[in-house]
Protein backbone atom coordinates (compact mmCIF):
# COMPACT_ATOMS: atom_id res chain seq x y z
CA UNK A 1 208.87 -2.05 43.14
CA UNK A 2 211.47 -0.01 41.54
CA UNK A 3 213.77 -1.25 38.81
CA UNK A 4 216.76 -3.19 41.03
CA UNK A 5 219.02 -0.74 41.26
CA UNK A 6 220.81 -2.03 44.28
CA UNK A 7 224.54 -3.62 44.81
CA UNK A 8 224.10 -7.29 43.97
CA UNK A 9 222.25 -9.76 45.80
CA UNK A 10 222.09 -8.80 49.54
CA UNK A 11 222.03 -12.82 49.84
CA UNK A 12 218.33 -12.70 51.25
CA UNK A 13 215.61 -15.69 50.16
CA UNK A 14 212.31 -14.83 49.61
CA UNK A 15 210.95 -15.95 52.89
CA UNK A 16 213.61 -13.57 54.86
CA UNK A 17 212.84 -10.56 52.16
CA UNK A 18 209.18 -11.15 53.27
CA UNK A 19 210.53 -11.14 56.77
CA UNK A 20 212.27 -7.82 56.53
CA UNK A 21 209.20 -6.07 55.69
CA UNK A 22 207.23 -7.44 57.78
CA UNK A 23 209.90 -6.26 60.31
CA UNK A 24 209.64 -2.48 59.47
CA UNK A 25 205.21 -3.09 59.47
CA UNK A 26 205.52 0.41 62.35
CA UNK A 27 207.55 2.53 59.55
CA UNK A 28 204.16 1.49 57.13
CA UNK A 29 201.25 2.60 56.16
CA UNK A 30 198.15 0.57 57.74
CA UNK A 31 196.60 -1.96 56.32
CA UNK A 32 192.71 -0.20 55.48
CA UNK A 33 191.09 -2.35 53.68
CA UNK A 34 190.79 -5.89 52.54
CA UNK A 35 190.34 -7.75 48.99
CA UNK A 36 188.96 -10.69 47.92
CA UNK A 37 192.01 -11.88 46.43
CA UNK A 38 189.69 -12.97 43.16
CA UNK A 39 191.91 -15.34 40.74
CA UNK A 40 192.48 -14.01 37.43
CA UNK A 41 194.76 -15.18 34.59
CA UNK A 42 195.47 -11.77 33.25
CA UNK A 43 195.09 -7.85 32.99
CA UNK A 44 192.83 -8.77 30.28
CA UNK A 45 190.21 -9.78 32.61
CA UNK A 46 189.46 -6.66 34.14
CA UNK A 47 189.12 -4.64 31.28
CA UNK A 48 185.08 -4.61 31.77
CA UNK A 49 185.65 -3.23 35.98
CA UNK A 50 188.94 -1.00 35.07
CA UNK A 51 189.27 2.34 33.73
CA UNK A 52 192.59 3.07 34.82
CA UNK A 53 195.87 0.83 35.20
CA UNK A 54 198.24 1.70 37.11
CA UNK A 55 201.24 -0.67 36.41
CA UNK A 56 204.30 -1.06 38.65
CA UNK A 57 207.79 -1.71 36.56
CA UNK A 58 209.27 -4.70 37.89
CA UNK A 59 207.78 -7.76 37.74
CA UNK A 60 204.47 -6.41 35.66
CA UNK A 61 206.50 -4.69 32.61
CA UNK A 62 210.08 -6.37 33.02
CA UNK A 63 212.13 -8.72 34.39
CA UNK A 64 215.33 -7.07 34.55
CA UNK A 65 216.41 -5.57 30.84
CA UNK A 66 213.75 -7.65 29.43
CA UNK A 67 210.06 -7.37 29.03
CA UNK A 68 207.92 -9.92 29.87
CA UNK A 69 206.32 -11.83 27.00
CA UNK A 70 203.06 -10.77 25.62
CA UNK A 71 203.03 -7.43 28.06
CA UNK A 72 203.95 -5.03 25.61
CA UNK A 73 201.36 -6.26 23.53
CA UNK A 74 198.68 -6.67 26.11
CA UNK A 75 199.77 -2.95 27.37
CA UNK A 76 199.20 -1.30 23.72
CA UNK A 77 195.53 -3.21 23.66
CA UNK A 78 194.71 -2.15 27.20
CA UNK A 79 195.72 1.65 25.71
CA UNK A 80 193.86 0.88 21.85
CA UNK A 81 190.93 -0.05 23.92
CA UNK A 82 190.51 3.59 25.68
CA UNK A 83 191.82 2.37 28.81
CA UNK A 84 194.20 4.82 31.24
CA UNK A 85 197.75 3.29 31.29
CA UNK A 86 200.23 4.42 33.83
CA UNK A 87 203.84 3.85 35.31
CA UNK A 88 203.94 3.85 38.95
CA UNK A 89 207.32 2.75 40.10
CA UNK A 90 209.89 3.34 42.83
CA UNK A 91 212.80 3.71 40.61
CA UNK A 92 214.49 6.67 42.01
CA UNK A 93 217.56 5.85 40.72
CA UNK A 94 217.18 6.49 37.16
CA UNK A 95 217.22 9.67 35.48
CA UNK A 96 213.68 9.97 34.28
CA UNK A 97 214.34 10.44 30.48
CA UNK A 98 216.63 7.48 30.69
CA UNK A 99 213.74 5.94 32.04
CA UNK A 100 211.38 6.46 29.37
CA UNK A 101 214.24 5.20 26.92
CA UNK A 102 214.67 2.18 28.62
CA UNK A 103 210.71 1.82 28.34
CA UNK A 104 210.82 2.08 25.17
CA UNK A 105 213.74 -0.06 23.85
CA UNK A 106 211.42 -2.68 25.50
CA UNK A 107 208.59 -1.72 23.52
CA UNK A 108 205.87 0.07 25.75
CA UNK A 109 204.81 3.78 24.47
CA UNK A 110 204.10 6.08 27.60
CA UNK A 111 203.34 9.53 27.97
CA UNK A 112 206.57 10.75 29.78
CA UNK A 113 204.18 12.51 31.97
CA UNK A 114 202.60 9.41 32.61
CA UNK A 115 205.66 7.58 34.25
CA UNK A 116 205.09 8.25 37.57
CA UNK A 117 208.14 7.40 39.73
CA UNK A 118 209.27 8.16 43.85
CA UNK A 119 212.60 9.88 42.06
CA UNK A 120 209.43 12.52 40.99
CA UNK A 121 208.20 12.37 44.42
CA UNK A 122 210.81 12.88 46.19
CA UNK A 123 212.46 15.77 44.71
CA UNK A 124 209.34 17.54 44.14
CA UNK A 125 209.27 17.76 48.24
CA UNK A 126 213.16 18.69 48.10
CA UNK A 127 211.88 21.24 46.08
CA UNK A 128 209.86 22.80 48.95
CA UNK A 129 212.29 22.55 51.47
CA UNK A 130 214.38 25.82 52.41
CA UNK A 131 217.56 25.58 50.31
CA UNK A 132 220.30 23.01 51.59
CA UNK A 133 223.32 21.31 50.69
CA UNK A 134 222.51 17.52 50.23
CA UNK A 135 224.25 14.50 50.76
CA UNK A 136 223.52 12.31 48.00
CA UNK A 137 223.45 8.67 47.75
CA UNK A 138 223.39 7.72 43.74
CA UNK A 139 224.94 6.51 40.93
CA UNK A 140 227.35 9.20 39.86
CA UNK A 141 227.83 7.88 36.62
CA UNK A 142 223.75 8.14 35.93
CA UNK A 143 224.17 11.74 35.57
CA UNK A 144 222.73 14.65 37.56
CA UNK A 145 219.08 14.71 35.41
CA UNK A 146 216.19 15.90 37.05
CA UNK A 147 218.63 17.19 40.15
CA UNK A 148 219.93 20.94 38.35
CA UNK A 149 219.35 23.73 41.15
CA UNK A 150 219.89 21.02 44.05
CA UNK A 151 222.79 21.91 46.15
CA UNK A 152 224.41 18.14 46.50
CA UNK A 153 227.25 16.09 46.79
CA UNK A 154 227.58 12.63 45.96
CA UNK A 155 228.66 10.46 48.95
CA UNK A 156 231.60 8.24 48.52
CA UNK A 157 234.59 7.71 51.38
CA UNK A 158 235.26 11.12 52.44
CA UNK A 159 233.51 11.70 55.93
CA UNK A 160 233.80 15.27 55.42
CA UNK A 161 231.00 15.13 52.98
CA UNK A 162 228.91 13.65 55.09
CA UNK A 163 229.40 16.02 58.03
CA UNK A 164 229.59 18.89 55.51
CA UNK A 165 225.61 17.72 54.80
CA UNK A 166 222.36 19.66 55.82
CA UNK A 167 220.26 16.62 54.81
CA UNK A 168 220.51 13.63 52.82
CA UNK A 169 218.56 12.36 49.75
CA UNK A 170 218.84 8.65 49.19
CA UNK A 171 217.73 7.62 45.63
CA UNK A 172 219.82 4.37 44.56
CA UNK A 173 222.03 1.88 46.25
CA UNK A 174 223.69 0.60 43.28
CA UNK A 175 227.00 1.56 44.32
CA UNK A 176 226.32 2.05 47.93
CA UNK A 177 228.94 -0.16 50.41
CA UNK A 178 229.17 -0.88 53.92
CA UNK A 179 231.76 1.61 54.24
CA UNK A 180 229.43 4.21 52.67
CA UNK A 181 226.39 3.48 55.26
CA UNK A 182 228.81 2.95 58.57
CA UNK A 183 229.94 6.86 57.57
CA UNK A 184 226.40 8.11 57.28
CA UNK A 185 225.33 6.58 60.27
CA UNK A 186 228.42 7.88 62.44
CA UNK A 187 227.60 11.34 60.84
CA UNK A 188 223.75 11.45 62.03
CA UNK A 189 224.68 9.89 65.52
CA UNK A 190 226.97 12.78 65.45
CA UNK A 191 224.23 15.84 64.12
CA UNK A 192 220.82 14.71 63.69
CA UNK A 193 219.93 15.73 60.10
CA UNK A 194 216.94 14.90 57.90
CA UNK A 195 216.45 11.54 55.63
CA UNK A 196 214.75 11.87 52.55
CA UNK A 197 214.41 8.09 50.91
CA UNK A 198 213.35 8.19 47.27
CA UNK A 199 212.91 4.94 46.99
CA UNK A 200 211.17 2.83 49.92
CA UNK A 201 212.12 -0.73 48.50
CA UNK A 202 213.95 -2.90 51.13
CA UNK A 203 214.50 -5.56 48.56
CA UNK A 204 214.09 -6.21 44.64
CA UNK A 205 213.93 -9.67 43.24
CA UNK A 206 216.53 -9.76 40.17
CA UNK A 207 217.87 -12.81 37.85
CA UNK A 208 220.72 -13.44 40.57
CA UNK A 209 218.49 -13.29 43.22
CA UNK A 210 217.52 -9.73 45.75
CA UNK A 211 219.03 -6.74 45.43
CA UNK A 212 219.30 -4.24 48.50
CA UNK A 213 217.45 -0.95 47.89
CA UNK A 214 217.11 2.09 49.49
CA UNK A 215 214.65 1.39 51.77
CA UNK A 216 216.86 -1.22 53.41
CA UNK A 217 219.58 1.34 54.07
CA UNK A 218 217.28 3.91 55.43
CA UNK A 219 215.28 1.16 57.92
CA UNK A 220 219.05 0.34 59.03
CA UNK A 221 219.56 3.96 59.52
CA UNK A 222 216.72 4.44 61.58
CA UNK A 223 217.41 1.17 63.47
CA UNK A 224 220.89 2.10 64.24
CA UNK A 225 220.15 6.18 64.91
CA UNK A 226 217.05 7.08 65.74
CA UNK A 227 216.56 9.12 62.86
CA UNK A 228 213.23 8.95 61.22
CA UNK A 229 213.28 8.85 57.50
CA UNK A 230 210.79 10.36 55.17
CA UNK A 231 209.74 8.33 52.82
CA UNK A 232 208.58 9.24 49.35
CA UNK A 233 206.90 6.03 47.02
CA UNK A 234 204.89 3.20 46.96
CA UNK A 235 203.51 2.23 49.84
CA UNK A 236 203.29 5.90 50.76
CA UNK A 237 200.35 8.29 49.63
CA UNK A 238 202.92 11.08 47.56
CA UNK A 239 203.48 9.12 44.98
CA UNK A 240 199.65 8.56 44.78
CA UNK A 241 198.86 12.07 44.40
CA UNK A 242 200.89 12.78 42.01
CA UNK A 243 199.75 9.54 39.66
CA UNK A 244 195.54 10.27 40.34
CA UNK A 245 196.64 14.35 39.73
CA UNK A 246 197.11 12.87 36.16
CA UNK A 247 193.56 11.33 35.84
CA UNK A 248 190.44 13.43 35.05
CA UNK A 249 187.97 12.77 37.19
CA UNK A 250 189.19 9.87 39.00
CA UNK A 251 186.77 7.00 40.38
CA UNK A 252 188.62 5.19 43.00
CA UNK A 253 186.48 1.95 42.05
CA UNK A 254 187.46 1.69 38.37
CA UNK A 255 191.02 2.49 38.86
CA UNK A 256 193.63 -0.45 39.97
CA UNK A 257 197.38 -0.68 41.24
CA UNK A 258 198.51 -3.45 39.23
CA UNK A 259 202.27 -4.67 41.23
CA UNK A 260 204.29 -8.11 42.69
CA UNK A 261 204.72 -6.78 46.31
CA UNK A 262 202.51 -7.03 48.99
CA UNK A 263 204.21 -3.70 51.26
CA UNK A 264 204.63 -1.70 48.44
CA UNK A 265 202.54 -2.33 45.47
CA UNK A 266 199.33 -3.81 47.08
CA UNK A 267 199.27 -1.77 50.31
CA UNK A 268 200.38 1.49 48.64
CA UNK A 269 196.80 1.01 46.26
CA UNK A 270 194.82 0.30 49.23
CA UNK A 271 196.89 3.45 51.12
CA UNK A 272 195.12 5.57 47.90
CA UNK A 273 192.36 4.49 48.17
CA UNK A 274 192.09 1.90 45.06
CA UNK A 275 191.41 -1.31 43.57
CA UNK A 276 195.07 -3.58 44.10
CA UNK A 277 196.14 -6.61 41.67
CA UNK A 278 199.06 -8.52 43.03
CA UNK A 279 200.95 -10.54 40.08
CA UNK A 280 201.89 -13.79 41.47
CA UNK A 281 203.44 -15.67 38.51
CA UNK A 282 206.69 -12.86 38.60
CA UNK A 283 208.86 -10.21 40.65
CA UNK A 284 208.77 -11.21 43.97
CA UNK A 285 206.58 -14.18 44.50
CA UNK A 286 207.96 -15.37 40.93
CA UNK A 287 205.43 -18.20 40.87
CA UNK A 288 205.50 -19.42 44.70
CA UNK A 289 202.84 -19.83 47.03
CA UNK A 290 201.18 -16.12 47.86
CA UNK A 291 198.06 -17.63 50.10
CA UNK A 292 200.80 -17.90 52.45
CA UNK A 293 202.04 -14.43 52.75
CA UNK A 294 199.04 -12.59 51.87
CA UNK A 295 197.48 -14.31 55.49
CA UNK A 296 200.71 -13.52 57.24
CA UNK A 297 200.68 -9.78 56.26
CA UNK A 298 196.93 -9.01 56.52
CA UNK A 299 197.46 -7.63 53.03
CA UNK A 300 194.76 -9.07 50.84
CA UNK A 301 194.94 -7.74 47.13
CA UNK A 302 191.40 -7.07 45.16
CA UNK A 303 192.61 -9.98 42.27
CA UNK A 304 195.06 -12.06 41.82
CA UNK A 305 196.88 -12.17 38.75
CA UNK A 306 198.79 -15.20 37.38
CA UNK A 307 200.30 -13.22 34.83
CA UNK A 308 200.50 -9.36 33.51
């Protein structure tokens, strides 16, 4: 998962968050292969089958602004110990130096480079696209870094803008309304235009309870318009290239996607082709029953982990 960047709680248990993915399954990637779901108490005890971690954000290296006890420790011996240690997170709505600040204040050291996120994902496919003017959904007051040369507008009550748009570009929901999303909807049922979502999250558990991300907006989107978004992020393979392009030589079997969701985290590692860890004491299971879910789903993680 990403970092919780939506607009408060969306008022959604865990057994209807679990629900609403499992509702959008056709919009997924396939489930392609199966774990053994192998109980281990922590990262630590795959250090003799793992080369290379790749660590979701949320619920693995924080719980909102704070890190979880004894993971910035356990990180920096997983890294003093030759293993590869990197960020793979859906948090498109954070400028990415901001980002590596907030990383740090919590006390993890990563390459900058090695902070893989779908806000890199996604605009390195805007990036390729023929030159348009962008409807953006975002938090204005983030700042535009990482978007100079992109032709965009940020989307607020004016249903000009919207109409004005060749595309839109969805990376964070903080300040996104109902308002906001029954304008964007009337503007595609209107001109069919494309949906880029930088951040494929439906839900992120928080303190207060979920947040609604991205991903939830776009899925209504589609529901509601027949549009077909593009997604860019965990579960999907392009943010997957873009993390193994940063490994030498990389040996599916000795490399693992270490995250607390099942649709994103777990079936985005098996999408790439590598070894999956779901974290079951935090983030979205938070210490409830994942036997449960992981039978439900058909998504069966290679371990287990009680705890990062």
């Amino acid at each position: 998962m990403g970092v919780g960047q939506g607009a408060g709680s969306n008022h959604l248990n865990r057994t209807e968050a679990f629900a609403a993915y499992e509702a959008v399954r056709h919009r997924l990637p396939p489930v392609r292969s199966a774990g053994l779901g192998q109980q281990v108490a922590t990262l630590d005890a795959l250090t003799d089958e793992i080369d290379v971690f790749l660590l979701d954000a949320f619920g693995v290296l924080n719980i909102g602004e704070t890190a979880i006890a004894g993971v910035p420790e356990r990180v920096a011996g997983l890294q003093k110990a030759g293993k590869r240690v990197l960020v793979v997170s859906n948090a498109a709505g954070f400028p990415h130096a901001k980002l590596i600040e907030k990383y740090a204040k919590l006390g993890y050291e990563f390459d900058p480079d090695d902070v893989i996120t779908s806000r890199k994902a996604v605009l390195a496919a805007v990036q390729q696209e023929p030159e348009r003017h962008w409807g953006l959904m975002a938090t204005e007051s983030l700042g535009r870094a990482d978007l100079d040369g992109i032709d965009l507008t940020y989307l607020a009550e004016d249903a000009r803008a919207y109409d004005a748009a060749e595309a839109f570009l969805l990376l964070g929901s903080a300040v996104w309304t109902e308002e906001r999303q029954s304008l964007l909807c009337a503007s595609l049922e209107r001109d069919s235009r494309p949906v880029y979502v930088g951040n494929p999250d439906i839900v992120a558990p928080r303190e207060t309870g979920f947040s609604s991300e991205p991903g939830s907006f776009a899925h209504r989107i589609a529901d509601q318009t027949g549009v077909a978004p593009q997604f860019f992020g965990k579960p999907f393979q392009n943010i997957f290239d873009l993390a193994l392009a940063r490994i030498d030589a990389p040996d599916p079997s000795r490399i693992v996607m270490v995250g607390d969701s099942l649709h994103t985290d777990i079936l985005g590692g098996q999408t790439a082709g590598v070894k999956t860890a779901l974290i079951s004491g935090y983030g979205f299971f938070g210490g409830s029953d994942v036997a449960g879910p992981i039978a439900a789903s058909g998504i069966t993680p290679d371990y287990i982990v009680a705890r990062p």
